[in-house]
N, C-alpha and C. Protein backbone atom coordinates (compact mmCIF):
# COMPACT_ATOMS: atom_id res chain seq x y z
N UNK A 1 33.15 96.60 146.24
CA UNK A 1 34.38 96.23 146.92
C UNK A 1 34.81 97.38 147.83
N UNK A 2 34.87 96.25 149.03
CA UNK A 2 35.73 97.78 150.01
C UNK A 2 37.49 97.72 150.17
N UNK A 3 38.05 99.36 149.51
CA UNK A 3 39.13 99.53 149.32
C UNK A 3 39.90 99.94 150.59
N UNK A 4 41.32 98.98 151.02
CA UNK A 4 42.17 99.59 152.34
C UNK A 4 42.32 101.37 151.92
N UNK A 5 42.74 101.62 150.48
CA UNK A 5 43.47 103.04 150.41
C UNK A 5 42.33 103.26 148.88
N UNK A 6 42.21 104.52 148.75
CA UNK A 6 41.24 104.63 147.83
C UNK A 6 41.52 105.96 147.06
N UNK A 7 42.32 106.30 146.09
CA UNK A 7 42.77 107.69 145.51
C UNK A 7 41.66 108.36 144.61
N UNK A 8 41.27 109.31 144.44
CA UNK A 8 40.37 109.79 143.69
C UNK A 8 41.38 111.01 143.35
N UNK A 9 41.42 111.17 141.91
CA UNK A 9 42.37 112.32 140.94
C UNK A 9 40.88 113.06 139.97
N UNK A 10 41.54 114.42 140.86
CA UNK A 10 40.97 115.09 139.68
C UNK A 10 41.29 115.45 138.38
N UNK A 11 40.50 115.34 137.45
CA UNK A 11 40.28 115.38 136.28
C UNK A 11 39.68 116.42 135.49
N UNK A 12 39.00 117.10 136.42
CA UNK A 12 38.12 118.23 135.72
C UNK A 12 38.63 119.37 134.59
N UNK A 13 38.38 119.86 134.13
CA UNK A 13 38.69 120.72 132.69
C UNK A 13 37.55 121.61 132.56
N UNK A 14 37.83 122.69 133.07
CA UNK A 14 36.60 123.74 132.58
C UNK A 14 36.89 124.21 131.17
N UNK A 15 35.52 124.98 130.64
CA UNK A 15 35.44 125.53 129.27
C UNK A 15 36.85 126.66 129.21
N UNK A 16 37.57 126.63 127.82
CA UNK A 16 38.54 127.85 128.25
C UNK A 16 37.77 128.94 128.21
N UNK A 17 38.75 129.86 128.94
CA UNK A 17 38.20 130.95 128.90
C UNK A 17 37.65 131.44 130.74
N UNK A 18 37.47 130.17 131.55
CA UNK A 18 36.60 130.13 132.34
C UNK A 18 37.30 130.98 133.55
N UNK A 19 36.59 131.43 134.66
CA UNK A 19 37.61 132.12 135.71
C UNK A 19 38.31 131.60 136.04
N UNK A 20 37.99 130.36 136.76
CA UNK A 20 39.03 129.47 137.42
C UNK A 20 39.77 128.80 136.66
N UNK A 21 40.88 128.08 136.97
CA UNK A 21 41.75 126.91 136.52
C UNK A 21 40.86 126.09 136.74
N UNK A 22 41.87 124.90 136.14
CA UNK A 22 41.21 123.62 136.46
C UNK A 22 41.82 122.37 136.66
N UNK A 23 42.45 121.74 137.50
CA UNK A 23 43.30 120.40 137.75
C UNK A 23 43.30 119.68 136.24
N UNK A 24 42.34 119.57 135.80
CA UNK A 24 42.33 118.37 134.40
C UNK A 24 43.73 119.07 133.68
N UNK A 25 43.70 120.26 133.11
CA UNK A 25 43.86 121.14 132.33
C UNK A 25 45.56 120.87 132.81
N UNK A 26 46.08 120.79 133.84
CA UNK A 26 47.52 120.43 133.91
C UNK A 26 48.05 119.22 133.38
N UNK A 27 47.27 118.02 134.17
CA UNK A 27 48.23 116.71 133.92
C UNK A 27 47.34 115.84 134.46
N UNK A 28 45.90 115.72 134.77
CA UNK A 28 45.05 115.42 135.27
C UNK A 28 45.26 113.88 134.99
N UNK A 29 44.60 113.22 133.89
CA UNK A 29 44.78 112.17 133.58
C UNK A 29 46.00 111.78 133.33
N UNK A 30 47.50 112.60 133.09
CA UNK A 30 48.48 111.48 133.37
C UNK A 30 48.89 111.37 134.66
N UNK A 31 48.22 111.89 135.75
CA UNK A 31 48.62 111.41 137.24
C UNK A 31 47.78 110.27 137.33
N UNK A 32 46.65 109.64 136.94
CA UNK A 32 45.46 108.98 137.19
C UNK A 32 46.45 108.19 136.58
N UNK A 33 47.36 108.09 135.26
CA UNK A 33 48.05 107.02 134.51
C UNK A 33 49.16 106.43 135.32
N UNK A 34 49.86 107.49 136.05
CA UNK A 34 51.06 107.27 137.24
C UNK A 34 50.65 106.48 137.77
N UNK A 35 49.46 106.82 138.95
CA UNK A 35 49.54 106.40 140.02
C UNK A 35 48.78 104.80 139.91
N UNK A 36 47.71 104.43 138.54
CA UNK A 36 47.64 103.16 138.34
C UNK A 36 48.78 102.72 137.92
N UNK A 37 49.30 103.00 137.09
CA UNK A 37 50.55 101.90 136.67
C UNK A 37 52.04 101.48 137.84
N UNK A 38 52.02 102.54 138.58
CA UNK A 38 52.93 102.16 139.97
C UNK A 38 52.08 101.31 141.04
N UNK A 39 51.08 101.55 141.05
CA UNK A 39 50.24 100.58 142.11
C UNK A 39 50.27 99.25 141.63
N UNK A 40 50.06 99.18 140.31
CA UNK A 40 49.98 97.37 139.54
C UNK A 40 51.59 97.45 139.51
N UNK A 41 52.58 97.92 139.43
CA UNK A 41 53.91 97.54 139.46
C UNK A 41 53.98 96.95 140.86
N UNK A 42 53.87 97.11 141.75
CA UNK A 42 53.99 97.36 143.41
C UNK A 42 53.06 96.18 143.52
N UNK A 43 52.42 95.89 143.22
CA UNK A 43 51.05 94.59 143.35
C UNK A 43 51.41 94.56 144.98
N UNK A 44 50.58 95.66 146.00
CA UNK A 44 50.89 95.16 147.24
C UNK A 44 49.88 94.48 147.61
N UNK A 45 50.23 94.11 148.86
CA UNK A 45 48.87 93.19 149.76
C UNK A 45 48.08 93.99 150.32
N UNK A 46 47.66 94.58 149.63
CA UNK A 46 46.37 95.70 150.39
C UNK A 46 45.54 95.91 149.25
N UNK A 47 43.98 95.95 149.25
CA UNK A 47 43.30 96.47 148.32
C UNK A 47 43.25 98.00 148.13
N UNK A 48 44.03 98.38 146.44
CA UNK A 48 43.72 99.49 146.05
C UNK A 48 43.03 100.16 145.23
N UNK A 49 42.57 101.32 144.77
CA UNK A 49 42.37 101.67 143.62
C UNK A 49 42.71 103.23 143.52
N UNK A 50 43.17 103.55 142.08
CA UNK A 50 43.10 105.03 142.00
C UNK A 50 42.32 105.34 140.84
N UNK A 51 41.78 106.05 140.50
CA UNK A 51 40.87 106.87 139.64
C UNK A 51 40.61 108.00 139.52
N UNK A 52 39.92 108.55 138.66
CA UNK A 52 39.93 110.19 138.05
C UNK A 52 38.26 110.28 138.90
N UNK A 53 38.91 111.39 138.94
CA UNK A 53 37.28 111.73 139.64
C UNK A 53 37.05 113.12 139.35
N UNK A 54 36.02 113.64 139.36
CA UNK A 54 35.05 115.36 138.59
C UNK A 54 35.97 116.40 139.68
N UNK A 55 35.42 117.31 139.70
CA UNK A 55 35.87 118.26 140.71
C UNK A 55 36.20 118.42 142.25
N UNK A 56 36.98 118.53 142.74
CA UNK A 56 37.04 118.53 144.10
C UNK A 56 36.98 119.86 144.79
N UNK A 57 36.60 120.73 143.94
CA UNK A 57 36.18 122.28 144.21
C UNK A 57 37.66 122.63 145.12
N UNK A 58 38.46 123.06 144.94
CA UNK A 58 40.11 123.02 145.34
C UNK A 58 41.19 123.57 144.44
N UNK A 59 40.61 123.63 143.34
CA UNK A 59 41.25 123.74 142.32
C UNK A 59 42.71 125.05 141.82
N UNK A 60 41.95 125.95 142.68
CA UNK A 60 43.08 126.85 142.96
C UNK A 60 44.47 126.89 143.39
N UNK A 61 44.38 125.60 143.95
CA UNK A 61 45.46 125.30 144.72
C UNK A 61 46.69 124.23 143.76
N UNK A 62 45.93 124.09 142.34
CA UNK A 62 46.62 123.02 141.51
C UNK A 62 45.87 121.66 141.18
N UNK A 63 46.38 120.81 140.60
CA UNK A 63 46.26 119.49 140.70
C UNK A 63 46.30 118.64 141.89
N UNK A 64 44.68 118.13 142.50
CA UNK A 64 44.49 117.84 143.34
C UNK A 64 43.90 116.28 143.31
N UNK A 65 44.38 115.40 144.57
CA UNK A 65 43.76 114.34 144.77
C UNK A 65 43.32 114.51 145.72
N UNK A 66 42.52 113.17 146.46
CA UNK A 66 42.02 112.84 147.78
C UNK A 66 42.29 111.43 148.12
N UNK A 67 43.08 110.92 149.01
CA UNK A 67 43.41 109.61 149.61
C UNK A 67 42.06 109.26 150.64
N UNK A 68 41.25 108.34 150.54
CA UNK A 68 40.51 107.55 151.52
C UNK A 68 41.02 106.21 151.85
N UNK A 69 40.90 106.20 153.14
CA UNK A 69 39.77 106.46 153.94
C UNK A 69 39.87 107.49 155.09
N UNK A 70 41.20 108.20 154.77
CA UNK A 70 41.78 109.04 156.06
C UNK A 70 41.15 110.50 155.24
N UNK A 71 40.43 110.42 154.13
CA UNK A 71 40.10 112.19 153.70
C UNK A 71 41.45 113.04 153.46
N UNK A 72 42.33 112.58 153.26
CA UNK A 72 43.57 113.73 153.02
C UNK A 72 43.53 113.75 151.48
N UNK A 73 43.40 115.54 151.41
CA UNK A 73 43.81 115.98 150.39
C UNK A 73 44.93 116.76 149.84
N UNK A 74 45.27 116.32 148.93
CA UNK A 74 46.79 116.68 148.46
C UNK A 74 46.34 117.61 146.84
N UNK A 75 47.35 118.71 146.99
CA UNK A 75 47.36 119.93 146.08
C UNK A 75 48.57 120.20 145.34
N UNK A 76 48.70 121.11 144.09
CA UNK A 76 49.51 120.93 143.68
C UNK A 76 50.25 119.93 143.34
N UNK A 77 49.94 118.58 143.21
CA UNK A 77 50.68 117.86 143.08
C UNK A 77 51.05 117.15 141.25
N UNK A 78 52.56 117.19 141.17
CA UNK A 78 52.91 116.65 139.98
C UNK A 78 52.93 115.37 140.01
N UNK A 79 53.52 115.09 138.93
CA UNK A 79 54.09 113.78 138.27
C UNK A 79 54.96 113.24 139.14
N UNK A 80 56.18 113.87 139.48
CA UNK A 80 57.35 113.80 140.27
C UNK A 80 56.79 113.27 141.67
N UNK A 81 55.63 113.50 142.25
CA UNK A 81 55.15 113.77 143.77
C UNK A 81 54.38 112.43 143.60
N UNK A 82 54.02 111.67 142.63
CA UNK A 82 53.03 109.75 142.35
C UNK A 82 54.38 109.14 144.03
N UNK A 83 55.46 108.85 143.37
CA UNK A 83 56.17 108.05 144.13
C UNK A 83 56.32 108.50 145.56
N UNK A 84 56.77 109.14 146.06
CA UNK A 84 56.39 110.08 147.26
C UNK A 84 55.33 109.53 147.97
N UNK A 85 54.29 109.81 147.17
CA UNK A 85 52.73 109.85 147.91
C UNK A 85 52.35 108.06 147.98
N UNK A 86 52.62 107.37 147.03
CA UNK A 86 52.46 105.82 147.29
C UNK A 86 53.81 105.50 148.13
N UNK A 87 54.92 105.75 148.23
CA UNK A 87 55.61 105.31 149.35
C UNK A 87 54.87 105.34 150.72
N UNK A 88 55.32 107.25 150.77
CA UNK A 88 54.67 107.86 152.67
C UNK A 88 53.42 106.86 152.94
N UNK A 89 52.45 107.91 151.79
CA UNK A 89 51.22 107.40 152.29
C UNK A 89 50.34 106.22 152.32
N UNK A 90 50.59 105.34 151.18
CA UNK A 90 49.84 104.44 150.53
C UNK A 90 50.47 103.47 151.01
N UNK A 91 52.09 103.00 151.46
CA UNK A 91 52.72 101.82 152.40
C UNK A 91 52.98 102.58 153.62
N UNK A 92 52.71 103.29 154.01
CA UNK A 92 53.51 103.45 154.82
C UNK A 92 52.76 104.55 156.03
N UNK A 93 51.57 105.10 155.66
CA UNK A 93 50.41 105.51 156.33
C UNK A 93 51.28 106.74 156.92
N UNK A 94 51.94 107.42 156.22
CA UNK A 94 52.78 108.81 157.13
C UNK A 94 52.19 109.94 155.83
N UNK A 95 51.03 110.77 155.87
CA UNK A 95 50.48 111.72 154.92
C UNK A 95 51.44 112.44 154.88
N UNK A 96 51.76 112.77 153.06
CA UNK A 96 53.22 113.69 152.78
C UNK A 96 52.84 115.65 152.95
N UNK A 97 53.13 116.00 153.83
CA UNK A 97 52.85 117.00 154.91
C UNK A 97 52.87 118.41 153.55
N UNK A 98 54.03 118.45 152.97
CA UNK A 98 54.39 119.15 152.00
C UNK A 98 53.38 119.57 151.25
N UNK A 99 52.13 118.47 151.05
CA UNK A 99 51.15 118.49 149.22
C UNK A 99 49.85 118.78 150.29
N UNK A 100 49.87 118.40 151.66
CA UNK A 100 48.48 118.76 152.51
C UNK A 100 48.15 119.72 152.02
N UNK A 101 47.21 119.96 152.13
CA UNK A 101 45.80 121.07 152.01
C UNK A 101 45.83 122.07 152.80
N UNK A 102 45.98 121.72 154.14
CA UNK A 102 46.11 122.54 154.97
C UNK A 102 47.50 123.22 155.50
N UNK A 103 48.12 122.25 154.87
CA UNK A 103 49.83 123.03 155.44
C UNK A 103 49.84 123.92 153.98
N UNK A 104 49.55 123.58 152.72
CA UNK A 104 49.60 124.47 151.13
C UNK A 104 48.91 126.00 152.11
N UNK A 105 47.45 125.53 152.77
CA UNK A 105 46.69 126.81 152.92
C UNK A 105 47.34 127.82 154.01
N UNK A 106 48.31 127.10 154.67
CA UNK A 106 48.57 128.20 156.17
C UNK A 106 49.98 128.88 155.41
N UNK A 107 50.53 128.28 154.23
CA UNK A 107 51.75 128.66 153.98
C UNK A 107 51.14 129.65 153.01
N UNK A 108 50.06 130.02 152.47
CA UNK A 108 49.60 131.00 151.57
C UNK A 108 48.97 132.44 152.04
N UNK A 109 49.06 132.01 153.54
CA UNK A 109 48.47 133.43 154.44
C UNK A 109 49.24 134.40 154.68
């Protein structure tokens, strides 16, 4: 099936101990729980899906997804930030500028 909007949540969990963090290790799977259960609340007219997905090598930056088919990736993002991101982005096709990747990376220089 081809999806209009397509979320992939990372999930990953390294061994403790490990150098890096790891997105899982925050809230990994209850954002994957958010953002399905607001999408089936919302039952919009667009085909969606969200799901957990392995590493997005990003991880430094927090709890990270990726929205397709536009490739935007969003960092740091909580619990609080599900509704936000399915409003802007998911109805409403305006990427929430704040959780970008690249606005997180220029504000860290």
């Amino acid at each position: 099936m081809v999806y209009d909007k397509h979320i992939f949540i990372c999930v990953n969990q390294r061994a403790a101990g490990a150098a890096r963090r790891s997105c899982g290790e925050a809230h990994g799977m209850e954002l994957v729980d958010a953002f399905k259960k607001k999408l089936k609340e919302l039952n919009l007219p667009i085909k969606l899906r969200a799901q957990k997905a392995g590493c997005l090598d990003i991880c430094d930056y927090g709890p990270t997804l990726v929205v397709y088919p536009e490739g935007v990736f969003y960092v740091g993002v909580q619990l609080s930030d599900v509704d936000e991101i399915i409003n802007e982005h998911i109805i409403n096709n305006r990427p929430v500028e704040r959780l970008r990747l690249e606005v997180v990376r220029e504000q860290k220089k």
